[in-house]
Each structure stands twice: as C-alpha cells, then as structure tokens.
N, C-alpha and C. Protein backbone atom coordinates (compact mmCIF):
# COMPACT_ATOMS: atom_id res chain seq x y z
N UNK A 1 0.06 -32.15 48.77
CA UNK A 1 0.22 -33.48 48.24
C UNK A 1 1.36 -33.46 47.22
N UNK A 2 1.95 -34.65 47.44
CA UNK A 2 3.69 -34.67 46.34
C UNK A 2 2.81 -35.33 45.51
N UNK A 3 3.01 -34.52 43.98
CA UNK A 3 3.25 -34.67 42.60
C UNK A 3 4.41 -35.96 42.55
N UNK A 4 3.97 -36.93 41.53
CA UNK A 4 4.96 -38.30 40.97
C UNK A 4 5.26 -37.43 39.95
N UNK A 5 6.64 -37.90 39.71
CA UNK A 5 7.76 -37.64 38.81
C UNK A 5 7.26 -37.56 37.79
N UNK A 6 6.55 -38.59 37.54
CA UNK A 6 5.96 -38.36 35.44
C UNK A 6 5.03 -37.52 35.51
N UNK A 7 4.08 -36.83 37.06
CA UNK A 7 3.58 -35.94 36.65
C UNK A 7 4.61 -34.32 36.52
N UNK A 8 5.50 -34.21 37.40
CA UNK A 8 5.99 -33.13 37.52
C UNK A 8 7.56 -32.62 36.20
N UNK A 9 7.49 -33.86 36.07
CA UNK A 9 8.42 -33.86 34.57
C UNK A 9 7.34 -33.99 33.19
N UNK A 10 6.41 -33.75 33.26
CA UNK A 10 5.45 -33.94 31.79
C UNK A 10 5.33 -32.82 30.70
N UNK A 11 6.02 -31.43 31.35
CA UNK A 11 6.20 -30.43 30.42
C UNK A 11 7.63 -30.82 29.54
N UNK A 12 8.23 -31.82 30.18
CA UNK A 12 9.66 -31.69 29.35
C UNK A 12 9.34 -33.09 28.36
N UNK A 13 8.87 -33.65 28.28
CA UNK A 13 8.31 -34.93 27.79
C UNK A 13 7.65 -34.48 26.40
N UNK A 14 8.24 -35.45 25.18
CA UNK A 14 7.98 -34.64 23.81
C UNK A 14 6.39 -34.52 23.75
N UNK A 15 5.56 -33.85 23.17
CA UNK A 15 4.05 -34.20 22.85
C UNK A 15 3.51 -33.47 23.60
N UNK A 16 3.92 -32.60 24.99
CA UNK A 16 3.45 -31.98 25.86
C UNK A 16 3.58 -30.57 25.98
N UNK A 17 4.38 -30.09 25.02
CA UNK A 17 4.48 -28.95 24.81
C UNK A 17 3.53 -27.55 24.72
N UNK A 18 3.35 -26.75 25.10
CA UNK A 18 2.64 -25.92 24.68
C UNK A 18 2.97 -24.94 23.61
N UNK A 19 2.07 -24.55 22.46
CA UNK A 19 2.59 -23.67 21.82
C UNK A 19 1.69 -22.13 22.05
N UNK A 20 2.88 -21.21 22.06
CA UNK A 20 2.45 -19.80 22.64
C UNK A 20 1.67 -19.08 21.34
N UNK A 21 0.56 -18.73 21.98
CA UNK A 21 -0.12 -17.97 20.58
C UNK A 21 -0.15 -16.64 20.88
N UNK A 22 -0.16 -15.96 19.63
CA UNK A 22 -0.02 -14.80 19.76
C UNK A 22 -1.25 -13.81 19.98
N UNK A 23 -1.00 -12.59 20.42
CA UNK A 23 -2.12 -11.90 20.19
C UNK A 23 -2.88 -11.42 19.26
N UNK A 24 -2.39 -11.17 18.07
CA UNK A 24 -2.96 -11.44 16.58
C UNK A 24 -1.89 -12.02 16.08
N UNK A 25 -2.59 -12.10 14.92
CA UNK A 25 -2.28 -13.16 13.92
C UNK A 25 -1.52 -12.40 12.70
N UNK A 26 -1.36 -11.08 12.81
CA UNK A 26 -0.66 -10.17 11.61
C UNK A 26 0.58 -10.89 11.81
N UNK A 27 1.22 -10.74 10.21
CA UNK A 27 2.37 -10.84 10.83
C UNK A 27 3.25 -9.48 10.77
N UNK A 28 4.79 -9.67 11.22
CA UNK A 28 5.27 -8.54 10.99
C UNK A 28 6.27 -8.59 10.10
N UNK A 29 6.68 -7.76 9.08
CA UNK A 29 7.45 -7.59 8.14
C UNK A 29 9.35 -6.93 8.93
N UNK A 30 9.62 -7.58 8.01
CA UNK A 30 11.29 -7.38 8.65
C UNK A 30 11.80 -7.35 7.24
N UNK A 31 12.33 -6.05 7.21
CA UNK A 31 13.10 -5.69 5.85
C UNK A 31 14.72 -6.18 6.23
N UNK A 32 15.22 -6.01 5.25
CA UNK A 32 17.16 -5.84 5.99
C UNK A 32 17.58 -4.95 6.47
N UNK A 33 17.23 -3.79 6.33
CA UNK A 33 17.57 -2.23 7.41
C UNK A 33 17.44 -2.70 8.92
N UNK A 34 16.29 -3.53 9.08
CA UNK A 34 15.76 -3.44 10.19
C UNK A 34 16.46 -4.69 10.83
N UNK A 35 17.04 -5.74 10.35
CA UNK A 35 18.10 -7.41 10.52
C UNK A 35 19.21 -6.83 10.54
N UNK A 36 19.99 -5.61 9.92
CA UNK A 36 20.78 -5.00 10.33
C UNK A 36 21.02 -4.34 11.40
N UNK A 37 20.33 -3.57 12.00
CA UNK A 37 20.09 -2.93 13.07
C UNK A 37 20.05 -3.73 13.89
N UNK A 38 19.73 -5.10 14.56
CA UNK A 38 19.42 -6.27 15.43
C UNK A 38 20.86 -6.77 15.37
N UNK A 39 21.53 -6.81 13.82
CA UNK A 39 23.24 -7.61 14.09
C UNK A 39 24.19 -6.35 14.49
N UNK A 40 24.03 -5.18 14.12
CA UNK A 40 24.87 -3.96 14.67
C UNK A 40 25.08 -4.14 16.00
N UNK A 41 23.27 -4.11 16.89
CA UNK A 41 24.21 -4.32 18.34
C UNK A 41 24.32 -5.55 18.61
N UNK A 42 24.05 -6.67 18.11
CA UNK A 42 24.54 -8.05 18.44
C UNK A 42 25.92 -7.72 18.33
N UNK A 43 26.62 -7.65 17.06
CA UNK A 43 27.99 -7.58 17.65
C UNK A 43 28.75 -6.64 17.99
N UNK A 44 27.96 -5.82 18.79
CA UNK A 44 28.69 -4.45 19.54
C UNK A 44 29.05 -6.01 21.02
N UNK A 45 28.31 -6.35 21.29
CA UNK A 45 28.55 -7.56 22.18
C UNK A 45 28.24 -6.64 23.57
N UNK A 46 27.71 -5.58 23.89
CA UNK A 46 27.30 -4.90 24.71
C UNK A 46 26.29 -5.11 25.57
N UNK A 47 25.55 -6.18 24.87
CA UNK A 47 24.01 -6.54 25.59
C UNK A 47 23.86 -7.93 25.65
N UNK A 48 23.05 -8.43 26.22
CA UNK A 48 22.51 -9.61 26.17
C UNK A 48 21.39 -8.97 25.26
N UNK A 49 20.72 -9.98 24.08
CA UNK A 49 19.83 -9.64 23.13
C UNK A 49 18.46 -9.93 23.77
N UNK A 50 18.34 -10.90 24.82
CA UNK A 50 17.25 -10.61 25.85
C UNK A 50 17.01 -8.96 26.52
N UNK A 51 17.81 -8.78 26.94
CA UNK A 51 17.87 -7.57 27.44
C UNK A 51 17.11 -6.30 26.70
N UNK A 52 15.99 -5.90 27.59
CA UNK A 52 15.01 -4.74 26.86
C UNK A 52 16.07 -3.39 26.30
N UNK A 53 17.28 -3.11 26.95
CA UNK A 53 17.91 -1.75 26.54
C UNK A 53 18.93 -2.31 25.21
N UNK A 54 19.23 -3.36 24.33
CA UNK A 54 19.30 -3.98 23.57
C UNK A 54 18.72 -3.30 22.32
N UNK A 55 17.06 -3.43 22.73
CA UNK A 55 16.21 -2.93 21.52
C UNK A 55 15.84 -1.47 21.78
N UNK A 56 15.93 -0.94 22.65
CA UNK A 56 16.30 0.43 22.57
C UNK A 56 17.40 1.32 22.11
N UNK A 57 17.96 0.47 21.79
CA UNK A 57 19.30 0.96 20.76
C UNK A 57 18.97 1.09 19.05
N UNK A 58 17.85 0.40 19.25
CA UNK A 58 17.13 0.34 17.70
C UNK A 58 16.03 1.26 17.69
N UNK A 59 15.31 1.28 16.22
CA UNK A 59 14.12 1.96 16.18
C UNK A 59 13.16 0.88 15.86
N UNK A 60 13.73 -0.54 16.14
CA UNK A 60 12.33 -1.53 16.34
C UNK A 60 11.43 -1.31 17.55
N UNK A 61 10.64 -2.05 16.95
CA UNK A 61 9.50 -2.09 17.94
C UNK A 61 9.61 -3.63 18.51
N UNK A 62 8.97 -3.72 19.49
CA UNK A 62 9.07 -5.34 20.51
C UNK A 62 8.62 -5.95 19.77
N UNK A 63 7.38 -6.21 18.64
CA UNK A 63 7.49 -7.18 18.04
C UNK A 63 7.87 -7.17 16.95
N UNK A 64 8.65 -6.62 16.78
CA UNK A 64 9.78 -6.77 15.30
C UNK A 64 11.07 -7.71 15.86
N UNK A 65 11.37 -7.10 17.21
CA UNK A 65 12.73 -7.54 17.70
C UNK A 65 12.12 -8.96 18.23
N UNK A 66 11.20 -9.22 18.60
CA UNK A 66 10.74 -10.93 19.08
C UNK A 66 11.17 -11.08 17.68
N UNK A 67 10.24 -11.00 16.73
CA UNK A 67 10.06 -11.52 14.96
C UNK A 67 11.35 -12.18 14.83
N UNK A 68 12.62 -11.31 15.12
CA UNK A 68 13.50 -11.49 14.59
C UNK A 68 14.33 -12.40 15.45
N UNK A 69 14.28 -11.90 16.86
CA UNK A 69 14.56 -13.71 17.63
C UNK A 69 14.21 -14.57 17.41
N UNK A 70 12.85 -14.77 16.68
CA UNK A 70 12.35 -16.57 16.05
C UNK A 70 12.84 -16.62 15.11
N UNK A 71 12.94 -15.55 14.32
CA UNK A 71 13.00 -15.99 12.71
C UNK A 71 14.77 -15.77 12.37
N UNK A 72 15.37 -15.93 13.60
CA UNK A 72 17.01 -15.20 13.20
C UNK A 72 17.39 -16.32 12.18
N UNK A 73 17.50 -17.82 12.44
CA UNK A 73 18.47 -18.32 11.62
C UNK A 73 17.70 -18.24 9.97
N UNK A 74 16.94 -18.00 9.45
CA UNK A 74 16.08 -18.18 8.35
C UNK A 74 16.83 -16.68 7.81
N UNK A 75 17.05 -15.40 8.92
CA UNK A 75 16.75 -14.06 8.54
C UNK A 75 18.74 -13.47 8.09
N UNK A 76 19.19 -14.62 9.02
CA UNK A 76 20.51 -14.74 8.62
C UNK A 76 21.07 -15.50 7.62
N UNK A 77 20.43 -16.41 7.40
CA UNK A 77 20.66 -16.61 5.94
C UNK A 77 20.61 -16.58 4.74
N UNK A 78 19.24 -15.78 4.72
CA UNK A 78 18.84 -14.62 3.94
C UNK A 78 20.32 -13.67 3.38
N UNK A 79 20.25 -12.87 4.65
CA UNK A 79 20.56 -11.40 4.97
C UNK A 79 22.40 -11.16 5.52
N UNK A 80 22.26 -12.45 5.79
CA UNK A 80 23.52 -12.51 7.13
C UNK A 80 24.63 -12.69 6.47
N UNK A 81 25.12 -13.00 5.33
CA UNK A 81 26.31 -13.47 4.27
C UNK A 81 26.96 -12.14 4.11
N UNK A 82 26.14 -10.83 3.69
CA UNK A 82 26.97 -9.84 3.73
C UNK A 82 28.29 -9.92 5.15
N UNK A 83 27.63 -10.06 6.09
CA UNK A 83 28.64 -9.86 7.52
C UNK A 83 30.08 -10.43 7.35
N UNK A 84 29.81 -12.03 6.83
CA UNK A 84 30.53 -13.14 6.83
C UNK A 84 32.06 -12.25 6.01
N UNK A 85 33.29 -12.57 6.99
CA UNK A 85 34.69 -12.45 6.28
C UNK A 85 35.90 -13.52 6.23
C-alpha cells in the first residue's frame, strides 16, 4: 500500500523529530589535549572526520570523538582561538 506524502515526508516536518538517547547518561569530559588531537587531524585534511581511521589516529575513545562532533562549535570556541592566524 502507497504511503501519502504527508505521511512519508513527516520525519522532515518540524515537531517530528526524534531525539537519539544515549546509552547512559555519564557524561564525557573533553580536556584541550584531547580538542587538540581531533583539530591536528582535522587539518591534516587526510580524513573525512566521519571516517572510523580518523579516530584511530588519536588516543580517543568513540565516545569522546562523538562528544566532540556535537559539542565542536561550543569546544572551538572555547579552545579553537589558539589555531586562528
């Protein structure tokens, strides 16, 4: 049976969103050693930062390196001014 349009477009429609929960609720701590290490190979420009061999270039762990994909623009403005020339 064909799905109508407002049903099959209703995930993109504001209010419908799902939000992803996590598996606990800790959170994780991100020092600047460790926001450094995440912009080192960002701008080696070698990887896509999706890319799992990305964070194997680090000594993060997967949820440090998620942490820091949500929290980049907050963690760069923090942290990120040193870079800036």
């Amino acid at each position: 049976m064909k799905r109508k349009t407002y049903e099959r477009n209703r995930g993109f429609m504001p209010g419908f969103r799902t939000k992803i929960k996590r598996k606990n609720n800790m959170s994780i701590d991100i020092t600047k050693a460790k926001f450094n290490q995440y912009k080192t190979v960002q701008k080696s420009g070698m990887f896509n930062m999706f890319d799992p061999k990305a964070r194997e270039m680090t000594t993060l762990t997967k949820d440090e390196w998620v942490t820091i994909m949500q929290d980049y623009e907050k963690l760069n403005a923090a942290w990120g001014k040193d870079d800036e020339n």
